[in-house]
Protein backbone atom coordinates (compact mmCIF):
# COMPACT_ATOMS: atom_id res chain seq x y z
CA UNK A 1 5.54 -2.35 25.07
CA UNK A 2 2.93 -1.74 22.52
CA UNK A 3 0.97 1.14 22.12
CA UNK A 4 -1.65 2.74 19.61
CA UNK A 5 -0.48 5.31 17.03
CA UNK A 6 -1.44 8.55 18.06
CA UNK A 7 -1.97 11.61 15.47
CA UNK A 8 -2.80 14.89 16.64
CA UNK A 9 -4.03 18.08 15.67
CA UNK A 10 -4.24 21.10 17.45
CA UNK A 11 -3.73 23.13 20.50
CA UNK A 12 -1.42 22.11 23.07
CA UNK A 13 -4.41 20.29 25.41
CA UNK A 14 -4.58 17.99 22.55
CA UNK A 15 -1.20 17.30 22.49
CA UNK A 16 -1.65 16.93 26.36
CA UNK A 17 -4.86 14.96 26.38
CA UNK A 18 -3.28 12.55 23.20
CA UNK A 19 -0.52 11.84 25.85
CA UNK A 20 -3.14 10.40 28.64
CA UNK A 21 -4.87 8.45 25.92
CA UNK A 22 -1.44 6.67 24.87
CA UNK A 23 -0.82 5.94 28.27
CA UNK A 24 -4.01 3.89 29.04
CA UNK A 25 -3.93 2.32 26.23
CA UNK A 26 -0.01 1.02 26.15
CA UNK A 27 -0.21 -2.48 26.40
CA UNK A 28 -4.06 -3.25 25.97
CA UNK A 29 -5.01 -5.78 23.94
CA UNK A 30 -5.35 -4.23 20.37
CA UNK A 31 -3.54 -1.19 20.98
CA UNK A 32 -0.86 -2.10 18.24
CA UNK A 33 -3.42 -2.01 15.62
CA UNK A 34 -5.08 1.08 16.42
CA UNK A 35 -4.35 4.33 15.22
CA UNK A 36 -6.04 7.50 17.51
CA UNK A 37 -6.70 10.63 15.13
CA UNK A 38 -6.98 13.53 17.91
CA UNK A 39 -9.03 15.86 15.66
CA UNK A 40 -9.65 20.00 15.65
CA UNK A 41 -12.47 21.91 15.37
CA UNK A 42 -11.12 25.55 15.59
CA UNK A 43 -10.93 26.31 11.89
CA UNK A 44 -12.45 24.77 8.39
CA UNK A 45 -9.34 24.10 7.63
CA UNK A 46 -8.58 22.23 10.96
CA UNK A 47 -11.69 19.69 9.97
CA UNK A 48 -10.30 19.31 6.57
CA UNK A 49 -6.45 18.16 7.56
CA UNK A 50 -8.13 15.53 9.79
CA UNK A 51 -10.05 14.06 7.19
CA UNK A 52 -6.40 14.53 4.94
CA UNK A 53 -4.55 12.76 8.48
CA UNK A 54 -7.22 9.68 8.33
CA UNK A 55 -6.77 8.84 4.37
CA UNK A 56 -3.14 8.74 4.61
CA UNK A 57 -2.70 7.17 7.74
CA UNK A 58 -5.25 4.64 6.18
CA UNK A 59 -3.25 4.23 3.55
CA UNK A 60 -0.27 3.57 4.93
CA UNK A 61 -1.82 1.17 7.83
CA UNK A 62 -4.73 -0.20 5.35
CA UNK A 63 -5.47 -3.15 8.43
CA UNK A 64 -5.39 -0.73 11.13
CA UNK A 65 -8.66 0.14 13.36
CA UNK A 66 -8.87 4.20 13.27
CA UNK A 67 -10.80 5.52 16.26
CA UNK A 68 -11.42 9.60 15.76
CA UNK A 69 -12.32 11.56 18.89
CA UNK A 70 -11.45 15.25 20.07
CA UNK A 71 -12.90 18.52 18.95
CA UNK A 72 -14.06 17.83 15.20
CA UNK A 73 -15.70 14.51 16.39
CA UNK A 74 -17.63 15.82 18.85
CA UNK A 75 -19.34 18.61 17.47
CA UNK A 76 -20.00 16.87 13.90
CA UNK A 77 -19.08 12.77 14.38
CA UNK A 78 -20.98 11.69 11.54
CA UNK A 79 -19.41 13.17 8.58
CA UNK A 80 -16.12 11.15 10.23
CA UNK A 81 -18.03 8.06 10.94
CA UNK A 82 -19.31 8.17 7.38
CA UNK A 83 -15.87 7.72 6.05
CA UNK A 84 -15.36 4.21 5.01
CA UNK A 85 -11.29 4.50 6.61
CA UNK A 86 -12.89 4.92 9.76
CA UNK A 87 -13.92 2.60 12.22
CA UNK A 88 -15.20 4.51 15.41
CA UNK A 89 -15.84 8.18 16.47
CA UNK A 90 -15.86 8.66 20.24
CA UNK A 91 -16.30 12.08 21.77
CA UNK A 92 -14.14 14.63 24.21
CA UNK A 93 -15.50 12.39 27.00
CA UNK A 94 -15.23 9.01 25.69
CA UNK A 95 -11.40 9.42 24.93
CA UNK A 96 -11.09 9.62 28.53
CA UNK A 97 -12.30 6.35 29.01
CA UNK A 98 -10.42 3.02 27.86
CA UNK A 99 -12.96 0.90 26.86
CA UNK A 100 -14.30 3.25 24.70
CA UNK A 101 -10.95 2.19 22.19
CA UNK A 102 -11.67 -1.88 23.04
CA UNK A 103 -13.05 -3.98 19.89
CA UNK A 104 -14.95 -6.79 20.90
CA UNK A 105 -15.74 -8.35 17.27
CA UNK A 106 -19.42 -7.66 17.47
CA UNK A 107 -20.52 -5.43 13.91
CA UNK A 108 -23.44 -4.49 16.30
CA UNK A 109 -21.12 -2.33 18.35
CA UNK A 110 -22.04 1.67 17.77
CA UNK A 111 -19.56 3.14 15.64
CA UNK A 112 -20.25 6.77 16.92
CA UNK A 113 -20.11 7.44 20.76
CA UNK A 114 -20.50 10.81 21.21
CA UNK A 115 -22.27 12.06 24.46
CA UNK A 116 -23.09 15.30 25.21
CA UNK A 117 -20.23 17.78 26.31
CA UNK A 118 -22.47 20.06 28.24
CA UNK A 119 -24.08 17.32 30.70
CA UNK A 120 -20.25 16.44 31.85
CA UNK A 121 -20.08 18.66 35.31
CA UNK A 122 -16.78 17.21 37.12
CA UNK A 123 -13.71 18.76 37.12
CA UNK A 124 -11.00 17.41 34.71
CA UNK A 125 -10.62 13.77 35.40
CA UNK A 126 -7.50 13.10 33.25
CA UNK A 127 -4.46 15.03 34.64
CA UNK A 128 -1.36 14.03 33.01
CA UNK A 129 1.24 11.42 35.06
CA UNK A 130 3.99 11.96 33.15
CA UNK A 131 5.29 12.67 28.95
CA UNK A 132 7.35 9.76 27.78
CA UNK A 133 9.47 11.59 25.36
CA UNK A 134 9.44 15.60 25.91
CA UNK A 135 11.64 17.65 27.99
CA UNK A 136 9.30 20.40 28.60
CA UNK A 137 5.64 18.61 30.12
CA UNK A 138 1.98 19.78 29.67
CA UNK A 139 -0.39 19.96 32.41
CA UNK A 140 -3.87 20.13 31.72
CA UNK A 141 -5.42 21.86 34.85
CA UNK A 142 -8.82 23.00 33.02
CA UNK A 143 -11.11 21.98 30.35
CA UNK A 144 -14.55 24.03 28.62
CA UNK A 145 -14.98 27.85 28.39
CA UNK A 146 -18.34 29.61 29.29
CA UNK A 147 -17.10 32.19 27.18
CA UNK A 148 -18.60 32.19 23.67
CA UNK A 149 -17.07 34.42 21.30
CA UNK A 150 -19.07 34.95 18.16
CA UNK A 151 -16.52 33.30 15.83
CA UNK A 152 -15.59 29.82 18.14
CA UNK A 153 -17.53 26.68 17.89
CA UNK A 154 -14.77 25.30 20.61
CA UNK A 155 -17.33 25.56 23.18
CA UNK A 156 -19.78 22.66 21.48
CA UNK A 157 -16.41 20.89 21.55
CA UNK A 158 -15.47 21.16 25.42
CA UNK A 159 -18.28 21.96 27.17
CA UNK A 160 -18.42 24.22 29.85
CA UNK A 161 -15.42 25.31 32.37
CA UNK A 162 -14.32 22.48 34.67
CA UNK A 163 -11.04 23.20 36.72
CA UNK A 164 -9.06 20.50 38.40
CA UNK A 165 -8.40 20.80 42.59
CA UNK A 166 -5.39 22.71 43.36
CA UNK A 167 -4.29 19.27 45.20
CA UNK A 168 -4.91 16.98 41.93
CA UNK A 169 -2.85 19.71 39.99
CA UNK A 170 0.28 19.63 42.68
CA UNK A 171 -0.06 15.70 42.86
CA UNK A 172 0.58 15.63 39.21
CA UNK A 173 2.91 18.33 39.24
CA UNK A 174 5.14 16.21 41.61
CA UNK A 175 5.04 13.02 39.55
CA UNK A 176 6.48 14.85 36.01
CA UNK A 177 9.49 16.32 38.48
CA UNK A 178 10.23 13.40 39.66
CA UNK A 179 9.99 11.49 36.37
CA UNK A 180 12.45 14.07 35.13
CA UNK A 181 10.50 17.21 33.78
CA UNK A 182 12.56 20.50 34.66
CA UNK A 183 9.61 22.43 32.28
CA UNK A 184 5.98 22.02 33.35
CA UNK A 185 3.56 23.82 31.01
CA UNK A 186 -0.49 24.82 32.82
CA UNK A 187 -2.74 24.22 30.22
CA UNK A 188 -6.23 24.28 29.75
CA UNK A 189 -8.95 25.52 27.38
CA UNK A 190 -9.73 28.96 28.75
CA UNK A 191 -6.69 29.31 31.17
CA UNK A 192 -8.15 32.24 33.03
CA UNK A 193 -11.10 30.60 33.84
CA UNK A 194 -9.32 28.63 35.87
CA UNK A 195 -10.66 27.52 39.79
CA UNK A 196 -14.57 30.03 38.87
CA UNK A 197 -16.36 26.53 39.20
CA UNK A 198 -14.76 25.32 41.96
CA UNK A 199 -16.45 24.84 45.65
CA UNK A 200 -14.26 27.52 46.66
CA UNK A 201 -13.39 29.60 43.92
CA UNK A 202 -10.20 30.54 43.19
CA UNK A 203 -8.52 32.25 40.27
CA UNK A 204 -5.23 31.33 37.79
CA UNK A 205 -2.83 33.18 39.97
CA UNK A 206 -3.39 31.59 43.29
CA UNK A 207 -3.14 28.47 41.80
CA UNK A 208 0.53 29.45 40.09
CA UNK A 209 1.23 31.18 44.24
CA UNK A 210 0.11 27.77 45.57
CA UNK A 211 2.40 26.10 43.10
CA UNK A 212 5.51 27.73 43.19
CA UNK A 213 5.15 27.57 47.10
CA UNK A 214 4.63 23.89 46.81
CA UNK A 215 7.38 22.78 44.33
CA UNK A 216 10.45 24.16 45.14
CA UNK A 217 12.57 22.15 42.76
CA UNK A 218 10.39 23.25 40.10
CA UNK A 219 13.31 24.93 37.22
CA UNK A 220 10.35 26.24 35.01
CA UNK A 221 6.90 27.25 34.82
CA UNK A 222 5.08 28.75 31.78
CA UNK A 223 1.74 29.33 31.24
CA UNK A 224 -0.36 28.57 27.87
CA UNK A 225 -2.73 31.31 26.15
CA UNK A 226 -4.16 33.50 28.10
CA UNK A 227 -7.10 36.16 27.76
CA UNK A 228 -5.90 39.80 28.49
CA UNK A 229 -8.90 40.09 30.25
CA UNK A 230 -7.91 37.40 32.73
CA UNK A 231 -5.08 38.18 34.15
CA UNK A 232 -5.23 39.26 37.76
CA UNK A 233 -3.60 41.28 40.24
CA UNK A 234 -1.73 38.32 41.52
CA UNK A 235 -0.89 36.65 38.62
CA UNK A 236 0.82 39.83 37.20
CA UNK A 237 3.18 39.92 40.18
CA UNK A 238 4.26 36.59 39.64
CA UNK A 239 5.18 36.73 35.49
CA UNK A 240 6.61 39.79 36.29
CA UNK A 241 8.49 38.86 39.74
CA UNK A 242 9.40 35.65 40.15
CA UNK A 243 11.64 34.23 37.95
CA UNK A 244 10.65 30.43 37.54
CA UNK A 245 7.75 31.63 35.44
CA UNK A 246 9.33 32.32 32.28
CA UNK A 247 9.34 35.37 30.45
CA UNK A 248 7.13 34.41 27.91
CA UNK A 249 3.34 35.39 27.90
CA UNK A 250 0.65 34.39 24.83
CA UNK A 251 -2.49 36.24 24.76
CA UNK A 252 -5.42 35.71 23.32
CA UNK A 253 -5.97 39.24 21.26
CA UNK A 254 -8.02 37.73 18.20
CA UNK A 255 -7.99 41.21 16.86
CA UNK A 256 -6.63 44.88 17.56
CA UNK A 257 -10.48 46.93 16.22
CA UNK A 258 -12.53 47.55 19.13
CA UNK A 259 -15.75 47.33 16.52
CA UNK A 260 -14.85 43.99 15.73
CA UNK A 261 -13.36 43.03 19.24
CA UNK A 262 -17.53 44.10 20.50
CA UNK A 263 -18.39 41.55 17.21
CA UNK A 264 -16.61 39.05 18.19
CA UNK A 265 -17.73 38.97 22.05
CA UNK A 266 -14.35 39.88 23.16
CA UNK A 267 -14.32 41.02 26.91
CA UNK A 268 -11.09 43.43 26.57
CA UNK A 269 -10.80 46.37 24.33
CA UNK A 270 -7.79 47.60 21.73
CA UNK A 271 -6.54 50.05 24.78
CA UNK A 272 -6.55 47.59 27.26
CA UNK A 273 -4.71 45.34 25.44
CA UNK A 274 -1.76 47.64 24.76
CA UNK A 275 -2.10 48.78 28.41
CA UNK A 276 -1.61 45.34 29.55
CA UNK A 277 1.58 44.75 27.41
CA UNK A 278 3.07 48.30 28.62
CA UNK A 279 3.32 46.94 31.95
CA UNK A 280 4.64 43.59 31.51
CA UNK A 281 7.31 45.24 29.34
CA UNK A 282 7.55 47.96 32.19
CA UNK A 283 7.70 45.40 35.36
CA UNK A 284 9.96 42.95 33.48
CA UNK A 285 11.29 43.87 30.55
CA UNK A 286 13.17 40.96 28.44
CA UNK A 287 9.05 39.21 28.61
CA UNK A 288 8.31 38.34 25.31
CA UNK A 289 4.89 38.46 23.67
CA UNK A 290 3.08 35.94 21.48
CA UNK A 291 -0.45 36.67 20.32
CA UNK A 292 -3.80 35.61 18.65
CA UNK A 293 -5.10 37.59 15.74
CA UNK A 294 -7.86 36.45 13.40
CA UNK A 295 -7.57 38.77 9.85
CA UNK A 296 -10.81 38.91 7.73
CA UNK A 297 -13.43 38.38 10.17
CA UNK A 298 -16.75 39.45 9.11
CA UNK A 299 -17.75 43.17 8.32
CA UNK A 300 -13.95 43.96 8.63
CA UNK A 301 -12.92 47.05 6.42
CA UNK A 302 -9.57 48.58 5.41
CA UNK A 303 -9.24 50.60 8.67
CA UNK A 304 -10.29 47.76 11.07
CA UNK A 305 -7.84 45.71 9.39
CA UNK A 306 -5.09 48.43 9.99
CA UNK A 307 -5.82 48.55 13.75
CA UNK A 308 -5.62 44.99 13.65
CA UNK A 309 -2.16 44.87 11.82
CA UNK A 310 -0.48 48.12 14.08
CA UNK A 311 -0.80 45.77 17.28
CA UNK A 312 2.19 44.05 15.81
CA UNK A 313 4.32 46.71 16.59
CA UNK A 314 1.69 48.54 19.34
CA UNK A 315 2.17 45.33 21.32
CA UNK A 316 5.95 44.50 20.24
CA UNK A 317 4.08 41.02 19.29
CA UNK A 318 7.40 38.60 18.80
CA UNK A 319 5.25 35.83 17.91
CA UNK A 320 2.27 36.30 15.76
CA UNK A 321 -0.24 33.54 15.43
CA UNK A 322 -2.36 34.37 12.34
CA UNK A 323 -5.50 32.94 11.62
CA UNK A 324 -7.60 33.64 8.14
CA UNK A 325 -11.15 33.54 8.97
CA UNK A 326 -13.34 30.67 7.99
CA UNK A 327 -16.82 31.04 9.20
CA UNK A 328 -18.08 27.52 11.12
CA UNK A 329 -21.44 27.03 10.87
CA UNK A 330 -23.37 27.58 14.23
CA UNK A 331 -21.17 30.41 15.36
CA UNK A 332 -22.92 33.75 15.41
CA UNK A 333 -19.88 35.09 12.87
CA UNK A 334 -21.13 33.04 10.54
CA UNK A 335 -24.36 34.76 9.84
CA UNK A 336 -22.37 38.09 9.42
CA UNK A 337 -21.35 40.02 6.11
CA UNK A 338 -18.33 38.07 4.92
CA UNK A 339 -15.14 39.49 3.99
CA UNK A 340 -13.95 37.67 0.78
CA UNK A 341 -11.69 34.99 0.73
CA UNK A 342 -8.90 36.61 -1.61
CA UNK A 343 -8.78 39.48 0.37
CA UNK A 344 -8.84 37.74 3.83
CA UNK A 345 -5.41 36.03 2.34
CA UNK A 346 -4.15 38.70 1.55
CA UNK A 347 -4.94 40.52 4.87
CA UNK A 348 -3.30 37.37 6.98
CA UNK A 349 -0.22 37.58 4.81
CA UNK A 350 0.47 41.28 5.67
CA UNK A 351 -0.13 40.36 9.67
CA UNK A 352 2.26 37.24 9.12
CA UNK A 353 4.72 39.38 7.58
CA UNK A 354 4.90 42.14 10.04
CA UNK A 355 4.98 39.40 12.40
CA UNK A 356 7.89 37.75 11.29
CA UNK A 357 10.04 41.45 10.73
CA UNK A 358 9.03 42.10 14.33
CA UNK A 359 10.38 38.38 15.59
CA UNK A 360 13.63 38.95 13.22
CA UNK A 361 14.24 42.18 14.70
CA UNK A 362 13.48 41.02 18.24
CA UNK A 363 16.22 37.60 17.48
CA UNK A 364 18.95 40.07 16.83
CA UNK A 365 18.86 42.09 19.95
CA UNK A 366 19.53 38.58 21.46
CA UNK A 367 22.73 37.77 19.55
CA UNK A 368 25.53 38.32 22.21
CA UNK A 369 23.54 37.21 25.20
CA UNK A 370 23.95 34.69 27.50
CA UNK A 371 20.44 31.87 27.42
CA UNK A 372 19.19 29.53 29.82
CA UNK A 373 18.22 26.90 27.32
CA UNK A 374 16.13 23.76 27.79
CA UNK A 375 17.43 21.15 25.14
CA UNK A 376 14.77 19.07 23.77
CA UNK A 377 15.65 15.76 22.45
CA UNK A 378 18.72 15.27 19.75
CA UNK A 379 20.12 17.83 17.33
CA UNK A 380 21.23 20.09 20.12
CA UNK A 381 17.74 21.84 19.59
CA UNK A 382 15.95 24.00 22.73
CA UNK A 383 14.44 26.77 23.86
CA UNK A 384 15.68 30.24 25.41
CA UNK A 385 13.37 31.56 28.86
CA UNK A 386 11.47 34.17 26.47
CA UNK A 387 10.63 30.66 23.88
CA UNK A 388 12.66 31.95 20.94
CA UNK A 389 14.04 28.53 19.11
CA UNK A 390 17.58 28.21 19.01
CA UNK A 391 20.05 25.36 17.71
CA UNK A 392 23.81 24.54 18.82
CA UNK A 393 26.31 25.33 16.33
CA UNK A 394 28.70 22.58 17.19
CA UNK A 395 27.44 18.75 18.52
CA UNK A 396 27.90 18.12 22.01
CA UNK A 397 26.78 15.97 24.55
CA UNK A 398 24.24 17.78 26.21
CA UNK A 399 20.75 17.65 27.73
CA UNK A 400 18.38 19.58 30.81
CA UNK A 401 18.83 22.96 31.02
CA UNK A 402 22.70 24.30 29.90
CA UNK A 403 23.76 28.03 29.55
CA UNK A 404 24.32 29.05 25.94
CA UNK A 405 26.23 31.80 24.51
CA UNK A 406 23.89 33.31 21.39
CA UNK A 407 26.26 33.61 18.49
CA UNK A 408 24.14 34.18 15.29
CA UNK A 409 20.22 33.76 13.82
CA UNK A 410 19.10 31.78 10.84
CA UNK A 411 15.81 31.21 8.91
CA UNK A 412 15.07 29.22 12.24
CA UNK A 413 15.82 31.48 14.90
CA UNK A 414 18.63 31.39 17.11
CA UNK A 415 22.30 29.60 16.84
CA UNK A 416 24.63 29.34 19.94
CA UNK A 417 27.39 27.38 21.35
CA UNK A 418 27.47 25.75 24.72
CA UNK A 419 29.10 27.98 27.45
């Protein structure tokens, strides 16, 4: 079979959506000399290491056709289509749509085809069949976020929310069990959005009830980022009851000031936040938390960069994303008193450290246990329930889900032999 090189940047719906675009295109006419850059909007620096991903993949395929879509392309396509490496920009909607890779030869064919986001009012038309070559499967089941926080130009990106049909979803669900997925991962833009826009709304954790009704040879079930703000009654009872949905939550904190959690358009507060993570830890205790946090937005001082860097212990945060800020221009944050750059560094380097004592700490009080781990490909590489990395000590024939003694921790994370 041939099929286009992919490259992605990028949250986990890229990954998802660069998936579906390598599928339609596997075995088209062209598709082995076409590279698809999957670009990311979310930060400066995201922009920047796709322009850095289309040079060198240029370089290294100089005859190859590079198409650029996702995030990046369709909020600012032209600064990509004005690179001479590049030979077509196609939006967030176009990638969705074969054709919109096809070369027909003609130099009169438009070399940007961006539409606009906002006009696109279905729900998600691109659930994923099936991943060729992961254990653990992503399953885009919403797209766009109404939300829009003062600092994120995602929404120009995605458009507004658009949630898939709870029988779309469970179709889909079916086909990556039966082609062998014991993992499935719901993923979406703004997760907790989920089923607002649909005929008859619905909410994230109905759709998880409905789900884990439906599949009962589903292994394992985790859930992508979610906003504290989002998660309802129902949905708590299930991460904290049932035990398919693994213990594993990531929330979207952004920051731990309630000044700047009001500037940024956040709908939670510092108090909730910690309240929320008290009673996961309360209802189910070995649940593990991974979190957003943004250090040096604008007007930040000293003390609202404290706040910020005590939720690391406040909210026993295991796994710290870190963002520096970089403002994007048409985002409110832009327009606000900067914090400067040296200092922003140096603010995201004390969060990433206290991050990474918290996760050290946390590995250790692991050593001795007994994991359900999901391998993932060779090396003898996986994943515990709670999503700390771990590694077999000793090579053995092994794939799916096994039960692994934890022995030790490196730089890595975890080390364990096969029980």
């Amino acid at each position: 079979m041939s099929s286009p090189d992919i490259i992605t940047l990028g949250c986990r719906l890229n990954i998802a959506e660069s998936e579906a675009i390598k599928q339609a295109l596997t075995d088209k006419d062209g598709s082995q000399d076409l590279i698809v850059v999957n670009s990311c909007a979310v930060t400066s620096r995201a922009v920047a290491q796709t322009r850095q991903a289309i040079r060198k993949a240029s370089r290294e395929r100089p005859n190859a056709r590079i198409v650029v879509t996702g995030c990046a392309a369709q909020i600012d396509p032209k600064i990509f289509a004005d690179m001479p490496e590049v030979s077509r920009v196609i939006g967030n909607v176009e990638k969705h749509q074969a054709e919109s890779f096809a070369f027909s030869g003609n130099d009169e064919e438009a070399r940007i085809q961006v539409t606009d986001i906002n006009s696109l009012k279905e729900t998600t038309p691109h659930l994923i069949a099936a991943f060729s070559e992961h254990s653990r499967a992503f399953l885009e089941i919403q797209n766009g976020c109404n939300h829009h926080c003062s600092f994120c130009i995602i929404p120009q990106g995605r458009g507004r929310n658009r949630s898939a049909s709870f029988d779309d979803i469970l179709d889909c669900a079916r086909k990556l069990i039966n082609n062998g997925h014991q993992e499935l991962v719901l993923t979406g833009v703004d997760l907790t959005s989920y089923g607002q826009d649909l005929t008859s709304p619905s909410n994230l954790g109905e759709l998880v009830a409905f789900l884990l009704k439906k599949l009962k040879n589903l292994k394992r079930l985790r859930l992508s980022s979610l906003d504290p703000d989002g998660i309802d009654p129902l949905l708590m009872a299930l991460i904290t009851e049932d035990e398919r949905i693994m213990p594993h939550i990531h929330l979207s904190l952004q920051a731990g000031d309630n000044t700047i959690l009001k500037r940024m358009r956040r709908r939670h507060s510092r108090e909730q936040a910690i309240e929320l993570v008290a009673s996961l830890k309360k209802r189910r205790p070995e649940i593990a938390i991974g979190a957003d946090i943004i250090a040096g937005f604008p007007t930040e001082d000293e003390e609202m960069a404290a706040n910020s860097l005590r939720m690391i212990e406040e909210c026993d945060i295991v796994f710290g994303h870190i963002f520096p800020y970089s403002p994007r221009q048409g985002t409110p944050a832009a327009k606000m008193p900067q914090v400067h750059t040296p200092l922003i560094k140096e603010r995201a380097q004390k969060l990433r450290e206290a991050a990474n004592r918290r996760q050290a700490e946390w590995l250790k009080t692991l050593v001795g246990s007994r994991q359900s781990v999901l391998l993932e490909g060779e090396g003898g590489r996986g994943h515990t329930p709670q999503f700390a990395p771990i590694r077999l000590s000793e090579a053995v024939e092994a794939s799916g889900i096994v039960d692994i003694m934890v022995t030790g921790t490196d730089k890595d994370g975890l080390i364990g032999k096969k029980l």
